[in-house]
Protein backbone atom coordinates (compact mmCIF):
# COMPACT_ATOMS: atom_id res chain seq x y z
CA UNK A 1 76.62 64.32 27.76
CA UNK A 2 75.29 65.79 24.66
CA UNK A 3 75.15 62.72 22.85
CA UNK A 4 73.51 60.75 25.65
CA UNK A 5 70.83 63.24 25.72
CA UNK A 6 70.44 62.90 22.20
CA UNK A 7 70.15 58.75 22.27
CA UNK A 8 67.30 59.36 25.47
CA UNK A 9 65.26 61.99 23.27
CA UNK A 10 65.79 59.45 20.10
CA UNK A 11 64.25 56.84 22.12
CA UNK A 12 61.20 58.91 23.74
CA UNK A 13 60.28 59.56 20.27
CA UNK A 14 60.24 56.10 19.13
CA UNK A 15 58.51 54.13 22.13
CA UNK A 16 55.63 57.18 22.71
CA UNK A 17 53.91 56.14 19.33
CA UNK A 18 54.86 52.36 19.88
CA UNK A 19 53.15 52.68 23.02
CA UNK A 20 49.76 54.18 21.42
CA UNK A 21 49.48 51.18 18.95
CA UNK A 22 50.26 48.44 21.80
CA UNK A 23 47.20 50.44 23.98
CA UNK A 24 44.77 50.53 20.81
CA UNK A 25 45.74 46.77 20.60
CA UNK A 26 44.83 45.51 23.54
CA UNK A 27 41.65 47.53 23.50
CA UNK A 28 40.72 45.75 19.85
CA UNK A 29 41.42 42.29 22.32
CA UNK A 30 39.60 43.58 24.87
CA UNK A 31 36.27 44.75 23.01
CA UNK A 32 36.51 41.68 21.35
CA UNK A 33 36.54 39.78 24.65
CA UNK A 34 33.27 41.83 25.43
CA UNK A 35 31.56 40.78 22.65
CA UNK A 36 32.20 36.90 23.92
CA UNK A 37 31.03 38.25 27.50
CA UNK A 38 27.42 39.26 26.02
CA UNK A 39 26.77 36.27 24.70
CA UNK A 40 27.52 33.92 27.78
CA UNK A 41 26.15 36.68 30.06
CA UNK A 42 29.30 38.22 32.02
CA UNK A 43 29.69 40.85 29.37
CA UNK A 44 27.06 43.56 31.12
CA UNK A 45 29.33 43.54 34.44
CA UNK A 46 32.52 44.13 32.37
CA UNK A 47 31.26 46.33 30.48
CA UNK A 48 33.50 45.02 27.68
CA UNK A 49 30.49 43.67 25.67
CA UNK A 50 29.22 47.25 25.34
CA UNK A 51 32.47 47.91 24.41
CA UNK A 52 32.29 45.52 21.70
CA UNK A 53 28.81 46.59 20.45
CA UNK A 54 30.72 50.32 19.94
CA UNK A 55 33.18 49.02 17.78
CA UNK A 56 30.52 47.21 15.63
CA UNK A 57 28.51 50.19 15.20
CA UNK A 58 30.90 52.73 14.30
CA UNK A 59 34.58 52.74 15.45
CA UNK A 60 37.27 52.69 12.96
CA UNK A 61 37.97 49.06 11.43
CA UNK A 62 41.87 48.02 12.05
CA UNK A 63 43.83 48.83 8.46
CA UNK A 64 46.07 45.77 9.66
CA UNK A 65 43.71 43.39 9.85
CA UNK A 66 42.18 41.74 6.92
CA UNK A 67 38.31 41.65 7.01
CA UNK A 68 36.33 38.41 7.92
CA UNK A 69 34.57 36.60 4.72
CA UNK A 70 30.78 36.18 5.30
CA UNK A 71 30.12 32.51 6.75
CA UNK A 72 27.83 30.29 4.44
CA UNK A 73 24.34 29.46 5.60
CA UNK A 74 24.93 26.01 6.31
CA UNK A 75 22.79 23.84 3.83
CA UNK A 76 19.62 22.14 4.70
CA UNK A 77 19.96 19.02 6.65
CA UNK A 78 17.68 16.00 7.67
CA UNK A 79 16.82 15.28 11.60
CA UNK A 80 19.10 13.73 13.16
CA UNK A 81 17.71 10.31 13.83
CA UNK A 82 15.13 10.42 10.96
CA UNK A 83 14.90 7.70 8.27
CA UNK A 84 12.83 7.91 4.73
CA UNK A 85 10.98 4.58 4.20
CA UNK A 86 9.78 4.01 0.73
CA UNK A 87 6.59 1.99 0.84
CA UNK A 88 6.78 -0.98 0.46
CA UNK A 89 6.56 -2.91 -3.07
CA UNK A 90 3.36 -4.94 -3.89
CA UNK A 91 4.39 -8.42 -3.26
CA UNK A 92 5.13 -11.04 -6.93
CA UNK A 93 4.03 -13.99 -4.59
CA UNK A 94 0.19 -14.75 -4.55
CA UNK A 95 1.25 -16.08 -0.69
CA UNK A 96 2.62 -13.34 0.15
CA UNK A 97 0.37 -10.56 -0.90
CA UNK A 98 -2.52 -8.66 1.27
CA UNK A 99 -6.21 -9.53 1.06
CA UNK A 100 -7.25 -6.10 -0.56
CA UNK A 101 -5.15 -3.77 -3.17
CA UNK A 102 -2.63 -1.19 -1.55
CA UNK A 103 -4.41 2.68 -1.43
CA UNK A 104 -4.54 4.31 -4.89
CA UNK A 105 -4.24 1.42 -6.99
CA UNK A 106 -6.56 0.02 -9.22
CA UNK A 107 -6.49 -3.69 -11.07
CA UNK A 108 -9.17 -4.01 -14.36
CA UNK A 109 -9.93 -7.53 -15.09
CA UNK A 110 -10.96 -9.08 -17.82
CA UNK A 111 -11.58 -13.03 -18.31
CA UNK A 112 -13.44 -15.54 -20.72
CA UNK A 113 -15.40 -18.46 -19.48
CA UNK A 114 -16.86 -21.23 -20.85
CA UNK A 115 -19.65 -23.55 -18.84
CA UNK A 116 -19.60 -27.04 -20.24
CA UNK A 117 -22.68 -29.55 -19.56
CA UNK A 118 -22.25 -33.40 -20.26
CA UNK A 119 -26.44 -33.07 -20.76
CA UNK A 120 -29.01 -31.45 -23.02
CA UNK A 121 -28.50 -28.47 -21.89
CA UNK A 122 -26.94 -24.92 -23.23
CA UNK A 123 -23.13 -24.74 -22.66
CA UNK A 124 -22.47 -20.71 -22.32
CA UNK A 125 -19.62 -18.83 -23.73
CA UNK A 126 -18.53 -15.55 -22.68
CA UNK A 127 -16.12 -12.98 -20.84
CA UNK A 128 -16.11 -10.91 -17.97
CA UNK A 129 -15.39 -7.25 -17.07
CA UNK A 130 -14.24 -6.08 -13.63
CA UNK A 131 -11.76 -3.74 -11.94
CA UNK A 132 -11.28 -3.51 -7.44
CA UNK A 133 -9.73 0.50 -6.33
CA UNK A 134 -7.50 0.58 -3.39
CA UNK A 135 -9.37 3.22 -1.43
CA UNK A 136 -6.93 4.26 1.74
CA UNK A 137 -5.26 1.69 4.02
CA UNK A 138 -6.80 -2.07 4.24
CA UNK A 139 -9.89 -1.13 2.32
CA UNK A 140 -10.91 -1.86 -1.31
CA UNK A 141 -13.92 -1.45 -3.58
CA UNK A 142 -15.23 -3.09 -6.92
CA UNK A 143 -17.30 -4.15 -9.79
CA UNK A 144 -17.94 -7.36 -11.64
CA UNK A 145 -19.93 -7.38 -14.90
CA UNK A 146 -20.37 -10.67 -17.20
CA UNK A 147 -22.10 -11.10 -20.70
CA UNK A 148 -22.72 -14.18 -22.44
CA UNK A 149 -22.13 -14.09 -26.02
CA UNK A 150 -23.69 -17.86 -26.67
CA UNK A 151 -26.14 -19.67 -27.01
CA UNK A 152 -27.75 -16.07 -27.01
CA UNK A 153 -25.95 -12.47 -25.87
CA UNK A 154 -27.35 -12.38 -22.31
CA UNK A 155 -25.57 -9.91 -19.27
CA UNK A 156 -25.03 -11.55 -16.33
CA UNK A 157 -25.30 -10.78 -12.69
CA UNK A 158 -23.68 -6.95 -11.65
CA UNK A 159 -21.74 -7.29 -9.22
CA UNK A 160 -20.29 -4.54 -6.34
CA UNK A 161 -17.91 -5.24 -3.44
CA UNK A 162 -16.33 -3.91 -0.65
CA UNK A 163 -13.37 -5.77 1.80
CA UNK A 164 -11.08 -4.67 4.47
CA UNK A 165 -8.92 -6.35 5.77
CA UNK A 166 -8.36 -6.96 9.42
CA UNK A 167 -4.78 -8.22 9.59
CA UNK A 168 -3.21 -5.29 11.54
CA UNK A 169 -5.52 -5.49 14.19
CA UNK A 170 -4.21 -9.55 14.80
CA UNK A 171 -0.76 -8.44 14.44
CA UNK A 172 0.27 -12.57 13.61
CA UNK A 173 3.08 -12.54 10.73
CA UNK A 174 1.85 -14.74 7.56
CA UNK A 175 -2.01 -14.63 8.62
CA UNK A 176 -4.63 -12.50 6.64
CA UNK A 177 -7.75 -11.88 7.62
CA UNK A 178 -10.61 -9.59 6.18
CA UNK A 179 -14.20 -9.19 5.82
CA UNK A 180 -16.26 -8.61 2.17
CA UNK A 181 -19.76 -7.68 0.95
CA UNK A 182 -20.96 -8.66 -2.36
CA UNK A 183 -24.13 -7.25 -3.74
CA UNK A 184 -26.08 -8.82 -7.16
CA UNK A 185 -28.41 -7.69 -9.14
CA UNK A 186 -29.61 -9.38 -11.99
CA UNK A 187 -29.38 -7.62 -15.29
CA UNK A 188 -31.09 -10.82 -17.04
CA UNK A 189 -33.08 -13.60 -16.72
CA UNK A 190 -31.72 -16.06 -18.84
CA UNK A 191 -27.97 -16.13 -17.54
CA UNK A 192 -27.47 -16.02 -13.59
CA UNK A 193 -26.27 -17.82 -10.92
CA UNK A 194 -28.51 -16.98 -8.63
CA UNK A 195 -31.12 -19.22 -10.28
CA UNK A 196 -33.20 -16.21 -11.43
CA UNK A 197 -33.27 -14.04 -8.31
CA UNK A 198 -33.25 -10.22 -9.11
CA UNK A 199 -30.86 -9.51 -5.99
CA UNK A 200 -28.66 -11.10 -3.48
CA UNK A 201 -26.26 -10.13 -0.53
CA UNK A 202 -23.70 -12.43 0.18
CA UNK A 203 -20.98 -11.45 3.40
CA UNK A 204 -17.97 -13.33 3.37
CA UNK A 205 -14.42 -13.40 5.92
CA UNK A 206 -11.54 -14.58 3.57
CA UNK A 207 -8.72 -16.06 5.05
CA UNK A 208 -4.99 -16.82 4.54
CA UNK A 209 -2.11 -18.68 6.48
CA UNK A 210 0.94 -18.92 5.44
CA UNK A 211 2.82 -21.98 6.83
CA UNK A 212 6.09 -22.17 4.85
CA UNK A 213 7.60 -20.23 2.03
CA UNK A 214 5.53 -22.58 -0.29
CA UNK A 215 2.71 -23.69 1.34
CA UNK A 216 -0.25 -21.98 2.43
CA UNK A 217 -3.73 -22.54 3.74
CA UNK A 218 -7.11 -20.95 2.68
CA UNK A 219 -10.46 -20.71 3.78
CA UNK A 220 -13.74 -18.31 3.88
CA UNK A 221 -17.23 -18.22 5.45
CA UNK A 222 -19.94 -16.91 3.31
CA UNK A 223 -23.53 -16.03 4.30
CA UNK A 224 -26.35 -14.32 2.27
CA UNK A 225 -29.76 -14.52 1.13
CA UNK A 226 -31.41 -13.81 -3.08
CA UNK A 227 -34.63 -12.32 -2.81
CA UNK A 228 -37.27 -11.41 -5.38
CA UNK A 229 -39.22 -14.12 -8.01
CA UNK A 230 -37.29 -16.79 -6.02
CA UNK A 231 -35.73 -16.39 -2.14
CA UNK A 232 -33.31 -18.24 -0.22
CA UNK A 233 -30.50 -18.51 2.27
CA UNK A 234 -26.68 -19.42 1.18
CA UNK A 235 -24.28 -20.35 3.82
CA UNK A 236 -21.26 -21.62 2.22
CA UNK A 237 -18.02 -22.43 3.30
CA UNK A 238 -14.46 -22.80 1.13
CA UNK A 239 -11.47 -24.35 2.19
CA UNK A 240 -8.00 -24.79 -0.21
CA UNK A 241 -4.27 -25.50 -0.08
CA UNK A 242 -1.76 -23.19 -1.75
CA UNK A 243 1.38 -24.33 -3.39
CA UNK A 244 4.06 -21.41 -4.29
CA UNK A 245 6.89 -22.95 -5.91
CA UNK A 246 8.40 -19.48 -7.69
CA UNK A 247 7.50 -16.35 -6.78
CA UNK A 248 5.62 -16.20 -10.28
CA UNK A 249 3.90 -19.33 -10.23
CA UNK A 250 0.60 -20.49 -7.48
CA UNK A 251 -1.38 -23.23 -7.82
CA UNK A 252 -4.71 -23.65 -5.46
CA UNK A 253 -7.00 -26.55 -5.18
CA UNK A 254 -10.28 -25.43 -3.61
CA UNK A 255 -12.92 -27.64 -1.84
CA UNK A 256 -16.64 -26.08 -1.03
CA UNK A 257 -19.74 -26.38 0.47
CA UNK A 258 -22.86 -24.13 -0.30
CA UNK A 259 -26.20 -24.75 1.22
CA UNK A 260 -29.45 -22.91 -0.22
CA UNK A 261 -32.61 -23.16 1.95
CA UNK A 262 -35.62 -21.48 0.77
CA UNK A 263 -37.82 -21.78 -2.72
CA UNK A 264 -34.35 -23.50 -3.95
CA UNK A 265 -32.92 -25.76 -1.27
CA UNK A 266 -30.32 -28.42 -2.00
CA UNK A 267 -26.44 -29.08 -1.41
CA UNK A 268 -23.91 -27.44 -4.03
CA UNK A 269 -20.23 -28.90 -4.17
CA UNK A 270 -17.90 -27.02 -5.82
CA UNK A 271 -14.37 -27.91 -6.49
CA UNK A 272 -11.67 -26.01 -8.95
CA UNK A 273 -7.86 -26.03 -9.66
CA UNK A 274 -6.37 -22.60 -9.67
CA UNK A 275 -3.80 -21.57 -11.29
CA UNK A 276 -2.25 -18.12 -12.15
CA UNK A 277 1.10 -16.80 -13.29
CA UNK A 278 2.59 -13.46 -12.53
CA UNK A 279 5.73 -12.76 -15.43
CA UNK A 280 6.27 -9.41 -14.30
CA UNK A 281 5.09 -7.72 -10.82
CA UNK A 282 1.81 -5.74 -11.58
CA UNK A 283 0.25 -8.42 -14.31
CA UNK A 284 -1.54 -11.78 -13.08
CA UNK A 285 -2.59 -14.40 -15.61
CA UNK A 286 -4.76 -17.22 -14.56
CA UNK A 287 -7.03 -20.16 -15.38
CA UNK A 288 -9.52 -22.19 -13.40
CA UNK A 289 -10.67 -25.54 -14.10
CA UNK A 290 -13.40 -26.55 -12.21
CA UNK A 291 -16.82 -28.08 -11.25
CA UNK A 292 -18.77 -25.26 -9.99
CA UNK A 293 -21.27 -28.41 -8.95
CA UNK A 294 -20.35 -31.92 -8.23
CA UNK A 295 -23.51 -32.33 -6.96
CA UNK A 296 -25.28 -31.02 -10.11
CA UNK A 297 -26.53 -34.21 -11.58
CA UNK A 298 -28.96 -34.49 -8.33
CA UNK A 299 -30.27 -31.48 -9.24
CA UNK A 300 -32.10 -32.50 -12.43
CA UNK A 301 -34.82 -34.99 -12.87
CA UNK A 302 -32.87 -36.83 -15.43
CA UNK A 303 -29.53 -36.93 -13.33
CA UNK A 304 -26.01 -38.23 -15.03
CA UNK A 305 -24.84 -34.20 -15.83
CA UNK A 306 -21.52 -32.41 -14.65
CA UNK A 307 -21.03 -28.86 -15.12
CA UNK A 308 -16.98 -28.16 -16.20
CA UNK A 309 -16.45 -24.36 -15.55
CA UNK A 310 -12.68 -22.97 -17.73
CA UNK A 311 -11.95 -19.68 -17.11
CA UNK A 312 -9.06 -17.86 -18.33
CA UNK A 313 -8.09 -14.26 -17.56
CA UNK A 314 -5.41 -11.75 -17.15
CA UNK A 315 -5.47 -8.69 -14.43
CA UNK A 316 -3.19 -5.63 -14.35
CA UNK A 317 -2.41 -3.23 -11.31
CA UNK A 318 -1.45 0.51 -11.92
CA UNK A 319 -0.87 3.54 -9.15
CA UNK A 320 -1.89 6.95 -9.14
């Protein structure tokens, strides 16, 4: 008897403390539980979220349990869905490109030209200086300034000019369309094309089509008027085929018709082969052979001249 009152007293003394840490176990479980319950809602009626909230705050932390490591922020990511485009690249093709410059980019010009006459008359030499700005979307600004260097240094006709281009709003792949004003002012009075008129307007819709990966169509409309010493009208009209055998190589032939009516009033008939290479993407070389004039020889009282135009320049395109 003794010793089977000494084994029940052992084993009262051993299962009252085991019995403590199995009740502060499942009240750890159960605060944690609470915690879980305030976040979906059905904590407050358990009243094991507040429970949970206690043991935050201040309770003792387990000794058994290792503590949690802090959870990274989780990094920066992009929308789901969302997609960075990277504008695109101004096209090498002369078919494929827009009628005005991309926004923010500007293309200086310079070019040498030489006017030929089979007559009497002076053959001029010089260059030009121009550069067109990109302004926003679809519209572009410029200037145009020539100088003669022979027979005598003479400026020629300042030119301004300002085109946007209407091709979004047709919404037709491989056709441009756009609309430009050109404004002259004559800077001399012994080189000019506008036959010694100190001003002229001319507005203008350039057009492109593009029929094949080589071929292409062009045309534009041009109406103005010169005023001052001499006045007139010009309507005009352009038409040309475009031949893109490499992306760095387009050849045009253009075929016009320009009618002035006023204190000058005859038929001019223009014709030139265009030609211009591109060896790497933002630099354009090209040279026109032409005859500003077939008509020209009607013009003069003695008759049998042609006017040959050459021109031969080189245009570069840069971004800010």
């Amino acid at each position: 008897m003794r010793t089977l009152a000494a084994l029940v007293l052992a084993l009262g003394l051993v299962w009252t403390p085991l019995q403590g840490a199995l009740a502060e176990e499942g009240e750890d479980k159960g605060g944690e539980g609470g915690g879980a319950g305030e976040g979906g809602g059905a904590g407050e009626g358990g009243g094991a979220g507040e429970g949970s909230g206690a043991t935050d705050s201040g309770a003792a932390a387990d000794p058994w349990k290792a503590p949690k490591a802090a959870e990274p922020a989780p990094a920066d990511k992009p929308a789901e869905g969302s997609i960075l485009v990277a504008p695109d690249p101004y096209p090498k093709a002369e078919l494929d490109r827009p009628l005005v410059l991309r926004p923010l980019v500007l293309e200086p010009r310079l070019w040498f030209f030489f006017d030929a006459y089979t007559k009497n008359i002076d053959n001029f030499v010089g260059m030009g200086l121009g550069a067109a700005f990109g302004i926003v979307d679809n519209l572009e600004a410029g200037i145009s300034f020539p100088l003669s260097f022979a027979p005598k240094f003479r400026p020629g006709e300042f030119g301004i000019h300002g085109a946007y281009e209407l091709s979004d709003l047709i919404g037709v792949d491989g056709l441009w369309l756009g609309a430009r004003l050109d404004l002259f002012i004559q800077t001399s009075h012994g080189y000019t094309y506008m036959y010694d008129s100190e001003f002229g307007m001319l507005v203008s819709t350039p057009f492109k089509y593009k029929f094949v990966d080589m071929f292409g169509l062009t045309a534009k409309l041009d109406l103005g008027f010169a005023a001052r010493n001499h006045s007139y009208f010009w309507l005009g009209f352009e038409v040309g085929a475009m031949v893109q055998p490499i992306d760095w190589v387009v050849i045009e032939l253009l075929f016009g018709l320009d009618g002035w009516i006023g204190d000058y009033t005859f038929l001019r008939i223009p014709l030139t082969l265009r030609t211009a290479f591109t060896p790497i993407a933002d630099l354009d070389i090209f040279l026109d052979f032409g005859m500003p004039d077939l008509n020209f020889q009607n013009h003069l009282i003695s008759g049998d001249a042609f006017w040959i135009q050459i021109i031969l320049g080189a245009a570069y395109r840069f971004g800010f």
